[in-house]
N, C-alpha and C. Protein backbone atom coordinates (compact mmCIF):
# COMPACT_ATOMS: atom_id res chain seq x y z
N UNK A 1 -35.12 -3.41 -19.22
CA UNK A 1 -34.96 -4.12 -20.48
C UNK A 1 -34.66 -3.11 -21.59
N UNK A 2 -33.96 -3.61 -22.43
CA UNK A 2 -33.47 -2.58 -23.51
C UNK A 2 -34.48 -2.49 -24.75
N UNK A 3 -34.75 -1.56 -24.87
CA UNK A 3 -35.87 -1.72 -26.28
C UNK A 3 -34.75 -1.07 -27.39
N UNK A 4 -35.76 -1.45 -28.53
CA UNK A 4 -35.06 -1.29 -29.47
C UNK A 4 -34.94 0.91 -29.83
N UNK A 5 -36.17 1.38 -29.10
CA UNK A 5 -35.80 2.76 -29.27
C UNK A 5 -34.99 3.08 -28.06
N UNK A 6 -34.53 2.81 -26.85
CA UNK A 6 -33.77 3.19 -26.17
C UNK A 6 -32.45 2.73 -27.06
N UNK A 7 -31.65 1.87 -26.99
CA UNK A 7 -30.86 1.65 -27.96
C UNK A 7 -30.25 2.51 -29.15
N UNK A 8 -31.20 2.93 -29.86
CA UNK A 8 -31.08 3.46 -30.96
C UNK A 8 -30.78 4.96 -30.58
N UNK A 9 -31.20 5.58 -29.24
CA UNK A 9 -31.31 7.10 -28.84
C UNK A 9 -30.06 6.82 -28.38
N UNK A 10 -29.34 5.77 -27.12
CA UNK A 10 -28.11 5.36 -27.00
C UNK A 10 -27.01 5.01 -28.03
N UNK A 11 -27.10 4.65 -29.05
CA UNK A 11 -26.69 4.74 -30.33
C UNK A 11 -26.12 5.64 -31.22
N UNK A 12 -27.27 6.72 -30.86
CA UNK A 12 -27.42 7.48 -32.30
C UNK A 12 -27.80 6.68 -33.98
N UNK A 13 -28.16 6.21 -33.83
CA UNK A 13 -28.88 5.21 -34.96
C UNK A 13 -30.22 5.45 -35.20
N UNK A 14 -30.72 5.68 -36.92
CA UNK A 14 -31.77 5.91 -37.56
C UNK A 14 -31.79 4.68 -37.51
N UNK A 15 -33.69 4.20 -37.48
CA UNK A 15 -33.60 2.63 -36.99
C UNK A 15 -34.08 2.30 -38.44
N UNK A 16 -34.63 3.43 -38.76
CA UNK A 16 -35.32 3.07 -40.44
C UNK A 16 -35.15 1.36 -41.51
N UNK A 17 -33.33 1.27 -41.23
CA UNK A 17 -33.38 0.46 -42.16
C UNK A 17 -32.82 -0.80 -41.30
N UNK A 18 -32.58 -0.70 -40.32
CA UNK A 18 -31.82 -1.72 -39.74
C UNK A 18 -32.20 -2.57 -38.44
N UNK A 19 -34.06 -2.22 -38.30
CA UNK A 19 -34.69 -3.17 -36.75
C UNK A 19 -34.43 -4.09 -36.84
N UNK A 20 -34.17 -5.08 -38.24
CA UNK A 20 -34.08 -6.63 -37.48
C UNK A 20 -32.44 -6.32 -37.02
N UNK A 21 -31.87 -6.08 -37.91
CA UNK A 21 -29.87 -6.02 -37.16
C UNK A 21 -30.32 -5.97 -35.99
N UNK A 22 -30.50 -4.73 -35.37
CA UNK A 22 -30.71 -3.96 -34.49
C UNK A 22 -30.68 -4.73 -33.16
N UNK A 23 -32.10 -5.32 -33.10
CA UNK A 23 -32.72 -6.38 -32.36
C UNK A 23 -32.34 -7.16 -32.14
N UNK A 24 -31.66 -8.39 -33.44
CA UNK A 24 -30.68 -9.02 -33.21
C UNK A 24 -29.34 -8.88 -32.47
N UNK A 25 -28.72 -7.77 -32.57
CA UNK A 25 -27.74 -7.18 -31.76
C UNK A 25 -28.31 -7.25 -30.46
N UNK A 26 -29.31 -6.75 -30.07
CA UNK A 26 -29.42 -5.99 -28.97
C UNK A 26 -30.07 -7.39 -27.57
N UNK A 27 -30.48 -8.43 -28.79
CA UNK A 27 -30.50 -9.96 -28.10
C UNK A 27 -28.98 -10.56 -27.93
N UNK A 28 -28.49 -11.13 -28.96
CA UNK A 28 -27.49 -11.67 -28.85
C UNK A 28 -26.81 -10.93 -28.13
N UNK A 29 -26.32 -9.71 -27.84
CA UNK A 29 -25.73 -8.94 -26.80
C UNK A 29 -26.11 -9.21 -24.66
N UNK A 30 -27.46 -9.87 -24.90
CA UNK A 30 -27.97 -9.91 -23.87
C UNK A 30 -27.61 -11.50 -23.36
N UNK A 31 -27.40 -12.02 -24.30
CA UNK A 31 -27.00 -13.67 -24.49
C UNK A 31 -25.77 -13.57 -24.10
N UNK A 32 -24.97 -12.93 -24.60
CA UNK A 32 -23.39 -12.94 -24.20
C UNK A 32 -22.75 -12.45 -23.15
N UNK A 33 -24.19 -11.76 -22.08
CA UNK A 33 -23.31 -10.80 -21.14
C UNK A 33 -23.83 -12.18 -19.74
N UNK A 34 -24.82 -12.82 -20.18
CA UNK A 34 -25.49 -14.27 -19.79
C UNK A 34 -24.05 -14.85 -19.50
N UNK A 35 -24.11 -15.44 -20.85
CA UNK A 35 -23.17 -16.27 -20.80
C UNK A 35 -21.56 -15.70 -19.87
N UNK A 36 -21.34 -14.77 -20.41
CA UNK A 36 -19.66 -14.44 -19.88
C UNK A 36 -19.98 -14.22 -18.25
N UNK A 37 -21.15 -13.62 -17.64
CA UNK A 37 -21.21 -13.36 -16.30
C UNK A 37 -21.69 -14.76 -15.12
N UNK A 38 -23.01 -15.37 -16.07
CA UNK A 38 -23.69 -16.20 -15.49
C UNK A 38 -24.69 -15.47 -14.63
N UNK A 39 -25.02 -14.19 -14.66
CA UNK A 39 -25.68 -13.32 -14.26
C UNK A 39 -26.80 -12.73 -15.31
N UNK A 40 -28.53 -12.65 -14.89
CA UNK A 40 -29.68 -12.23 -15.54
C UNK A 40 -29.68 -10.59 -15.52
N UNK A 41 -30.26 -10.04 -15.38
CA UNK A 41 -30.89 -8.54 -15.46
C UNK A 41 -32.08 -8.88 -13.98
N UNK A 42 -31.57 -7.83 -13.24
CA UNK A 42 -32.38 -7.66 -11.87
C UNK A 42 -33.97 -7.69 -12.21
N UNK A 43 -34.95 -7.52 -11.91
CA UNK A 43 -36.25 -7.53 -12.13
C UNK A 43 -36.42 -5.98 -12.07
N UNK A 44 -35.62 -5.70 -10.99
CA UNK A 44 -35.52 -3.59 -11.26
C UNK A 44 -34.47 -3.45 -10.87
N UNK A 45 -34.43 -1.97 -11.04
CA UNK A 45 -32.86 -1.62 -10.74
C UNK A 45 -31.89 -2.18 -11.45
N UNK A 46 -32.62 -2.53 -12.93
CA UNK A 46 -31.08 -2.66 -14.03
C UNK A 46 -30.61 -1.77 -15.10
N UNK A 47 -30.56 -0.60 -14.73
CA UNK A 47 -30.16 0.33 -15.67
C UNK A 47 -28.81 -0.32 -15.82
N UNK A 48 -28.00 -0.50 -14.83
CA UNK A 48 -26.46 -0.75 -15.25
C UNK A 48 -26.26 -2.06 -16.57
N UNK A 49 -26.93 -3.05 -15.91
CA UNK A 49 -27.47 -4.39 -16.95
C UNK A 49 -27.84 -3.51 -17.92
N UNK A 50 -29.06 -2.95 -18.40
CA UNK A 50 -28.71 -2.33 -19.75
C UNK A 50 -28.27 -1.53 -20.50
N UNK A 51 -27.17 -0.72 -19.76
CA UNK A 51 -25.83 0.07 -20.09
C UNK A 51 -24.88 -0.81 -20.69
N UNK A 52 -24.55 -1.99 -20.07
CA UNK A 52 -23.63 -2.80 -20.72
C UNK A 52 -24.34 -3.76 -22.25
N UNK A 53 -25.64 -3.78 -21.88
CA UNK A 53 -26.28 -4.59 -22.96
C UNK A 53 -26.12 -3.33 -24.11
N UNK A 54 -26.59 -2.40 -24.24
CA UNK A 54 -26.38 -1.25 -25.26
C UNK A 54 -25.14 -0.96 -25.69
N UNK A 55 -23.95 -0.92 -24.64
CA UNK A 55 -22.31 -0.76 -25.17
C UNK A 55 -21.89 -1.91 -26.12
N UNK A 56 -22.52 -2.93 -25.31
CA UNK A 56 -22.10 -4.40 -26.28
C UNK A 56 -22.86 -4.09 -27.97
N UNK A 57 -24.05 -3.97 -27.36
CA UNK A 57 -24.57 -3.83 -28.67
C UNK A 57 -24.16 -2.92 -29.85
N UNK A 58 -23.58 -1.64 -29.50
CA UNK A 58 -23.13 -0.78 -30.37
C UNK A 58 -21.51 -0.84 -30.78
N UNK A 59 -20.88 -1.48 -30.19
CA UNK A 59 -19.62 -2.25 -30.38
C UNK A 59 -19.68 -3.10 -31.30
N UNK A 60 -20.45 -4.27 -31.12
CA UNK A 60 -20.92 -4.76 -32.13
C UNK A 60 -21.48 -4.25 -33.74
N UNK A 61 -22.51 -3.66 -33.60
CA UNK A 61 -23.05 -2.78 -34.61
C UNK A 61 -21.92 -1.85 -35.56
N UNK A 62 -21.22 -0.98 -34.72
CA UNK A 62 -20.15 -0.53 -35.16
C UNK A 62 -18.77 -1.24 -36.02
N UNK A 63 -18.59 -2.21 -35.33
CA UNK A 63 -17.96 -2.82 -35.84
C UNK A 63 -18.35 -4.27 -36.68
N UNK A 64 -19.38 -4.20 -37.24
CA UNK A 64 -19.91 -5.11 -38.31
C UNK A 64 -19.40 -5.63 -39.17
N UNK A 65 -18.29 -4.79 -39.48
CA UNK A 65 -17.16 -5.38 -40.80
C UNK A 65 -15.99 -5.13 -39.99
N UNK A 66 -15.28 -6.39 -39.09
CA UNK A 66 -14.09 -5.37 -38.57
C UNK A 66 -12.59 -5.68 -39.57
N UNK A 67 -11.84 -4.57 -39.74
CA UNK A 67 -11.20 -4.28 -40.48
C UNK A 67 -9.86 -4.73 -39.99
N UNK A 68 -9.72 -4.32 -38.38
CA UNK A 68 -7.93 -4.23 -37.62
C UNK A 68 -8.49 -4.90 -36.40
N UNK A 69 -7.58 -5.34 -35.66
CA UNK A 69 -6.89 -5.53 -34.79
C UNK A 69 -7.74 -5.06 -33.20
N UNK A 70 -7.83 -3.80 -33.46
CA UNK A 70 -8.84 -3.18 -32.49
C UNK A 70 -10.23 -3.37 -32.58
N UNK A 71 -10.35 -3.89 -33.50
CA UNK A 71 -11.83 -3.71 -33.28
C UNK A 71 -12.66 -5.26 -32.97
N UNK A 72 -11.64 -6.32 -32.67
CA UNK A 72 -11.89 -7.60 -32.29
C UNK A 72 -12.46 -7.81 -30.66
N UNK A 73 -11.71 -6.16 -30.08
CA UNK A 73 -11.75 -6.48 -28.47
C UNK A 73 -12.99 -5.68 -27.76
N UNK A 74 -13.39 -5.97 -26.72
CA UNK A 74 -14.52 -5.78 -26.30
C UNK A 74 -13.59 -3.98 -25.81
N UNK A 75 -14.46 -2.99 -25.59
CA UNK A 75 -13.42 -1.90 -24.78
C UNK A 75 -13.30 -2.44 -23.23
N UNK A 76 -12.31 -1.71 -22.96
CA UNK A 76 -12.35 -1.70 -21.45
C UNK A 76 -13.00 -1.20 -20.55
N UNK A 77 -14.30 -0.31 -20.96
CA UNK A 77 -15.36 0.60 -19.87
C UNK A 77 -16.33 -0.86 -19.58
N UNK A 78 -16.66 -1.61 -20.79
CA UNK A 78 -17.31 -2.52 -21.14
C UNK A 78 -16.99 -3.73 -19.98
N UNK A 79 -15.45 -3.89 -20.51
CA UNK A 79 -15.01 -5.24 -19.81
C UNK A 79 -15.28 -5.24 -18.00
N UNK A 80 -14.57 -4.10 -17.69
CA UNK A 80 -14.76 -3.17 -16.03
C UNK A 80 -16.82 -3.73 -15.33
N UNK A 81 -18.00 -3.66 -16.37
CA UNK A 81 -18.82 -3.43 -16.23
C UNK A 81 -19.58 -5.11 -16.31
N UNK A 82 -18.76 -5.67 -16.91
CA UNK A 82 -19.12 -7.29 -17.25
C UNK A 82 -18.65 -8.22 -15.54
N UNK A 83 -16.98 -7.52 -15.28
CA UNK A 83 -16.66 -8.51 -13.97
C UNK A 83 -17.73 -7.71 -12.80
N UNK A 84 -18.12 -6.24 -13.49
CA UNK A 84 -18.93 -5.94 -12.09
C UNK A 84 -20.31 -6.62 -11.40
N UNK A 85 -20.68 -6.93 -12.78
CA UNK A 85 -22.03 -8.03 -12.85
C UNK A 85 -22.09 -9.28 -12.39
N UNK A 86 -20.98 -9.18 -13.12
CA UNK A 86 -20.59 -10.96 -12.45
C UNK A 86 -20.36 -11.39 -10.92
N UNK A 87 -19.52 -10.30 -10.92
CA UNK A 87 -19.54 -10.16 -8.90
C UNK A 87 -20.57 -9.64 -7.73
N UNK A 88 -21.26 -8.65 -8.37
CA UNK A 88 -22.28 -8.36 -7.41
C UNK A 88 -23.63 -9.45 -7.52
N UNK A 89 -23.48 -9.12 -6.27
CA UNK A 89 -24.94 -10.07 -5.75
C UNK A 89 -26.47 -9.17 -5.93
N UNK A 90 -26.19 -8.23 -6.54
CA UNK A 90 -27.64 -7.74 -6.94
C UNK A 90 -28.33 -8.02 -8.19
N UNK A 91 -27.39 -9.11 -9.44
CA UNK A 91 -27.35 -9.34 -10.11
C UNK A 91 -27.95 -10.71 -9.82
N UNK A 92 -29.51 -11.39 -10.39
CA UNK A 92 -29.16 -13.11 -9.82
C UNK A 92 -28.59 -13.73 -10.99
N UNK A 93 -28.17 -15.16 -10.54
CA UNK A 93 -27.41 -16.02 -10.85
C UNK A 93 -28.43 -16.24 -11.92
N UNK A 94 -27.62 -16.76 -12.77
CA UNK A 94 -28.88 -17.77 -14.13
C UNK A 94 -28.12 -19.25 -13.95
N UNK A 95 -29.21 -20.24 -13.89
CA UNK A 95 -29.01 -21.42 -13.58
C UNK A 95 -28.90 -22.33 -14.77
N UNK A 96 -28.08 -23.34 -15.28
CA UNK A 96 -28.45 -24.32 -16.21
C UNK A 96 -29.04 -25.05 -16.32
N UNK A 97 -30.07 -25.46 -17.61
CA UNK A 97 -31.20 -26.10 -17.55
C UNK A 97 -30.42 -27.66 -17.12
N UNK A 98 -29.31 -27.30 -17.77
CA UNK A 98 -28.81 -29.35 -17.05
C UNK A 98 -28.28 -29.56 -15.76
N UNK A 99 -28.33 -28.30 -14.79
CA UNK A 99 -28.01 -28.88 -13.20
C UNK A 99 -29.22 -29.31 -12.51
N UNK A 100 -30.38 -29.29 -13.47
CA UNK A 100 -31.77 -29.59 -12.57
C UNK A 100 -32.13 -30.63 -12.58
């Protein structure tokens, strides 16, 4: 799981003024890799799950005000790391509360 001081050491970010952003990022980031994969965070063995949750997050963060063109798109180390999740089976599935 990503805490908010791993993050920030992954970052490079003084957290001083910015834990709620931060946090917020570093959730909603975890929401979106949900959603785009349909895949949770392993119970262990998810460093990779929160490599991509931290890239998202600092992509985000970074680009807070985006200015051009580039800075709308997810990178490509990122994108590479999202279909990898999505495809491996060491990743479980997250289920919808309305197929039950």
């Amino acid at each position: 799981m990503v805490t908010l001081e791993n993050f920030c050491n992954y970052a490079r970010i003084d957290v001083q003024d910015d834990a709620a952003t931060l946090e917020a990022l570093i959730t909603s980031s975890e929401q979106y890799i949900v959603g785009a994969t349909g895949k949770a965070r392993p119970p262990t063995g998810g460093e990779l799950y929160d490599i991509a949750v931290m890239m998202l997050a600092a992509h985000w963060y970074d680009n807070r005000t985006p200015t051009g063109s580039d800075t709308t798109e997810i990178p490509y180390t990122l994108t590479l790391l999202l279909n990898h999740i999505a495809l491996c089976s060491q990743f479980p599935e997250v289920h919808d509360e309305s197929d039950q």
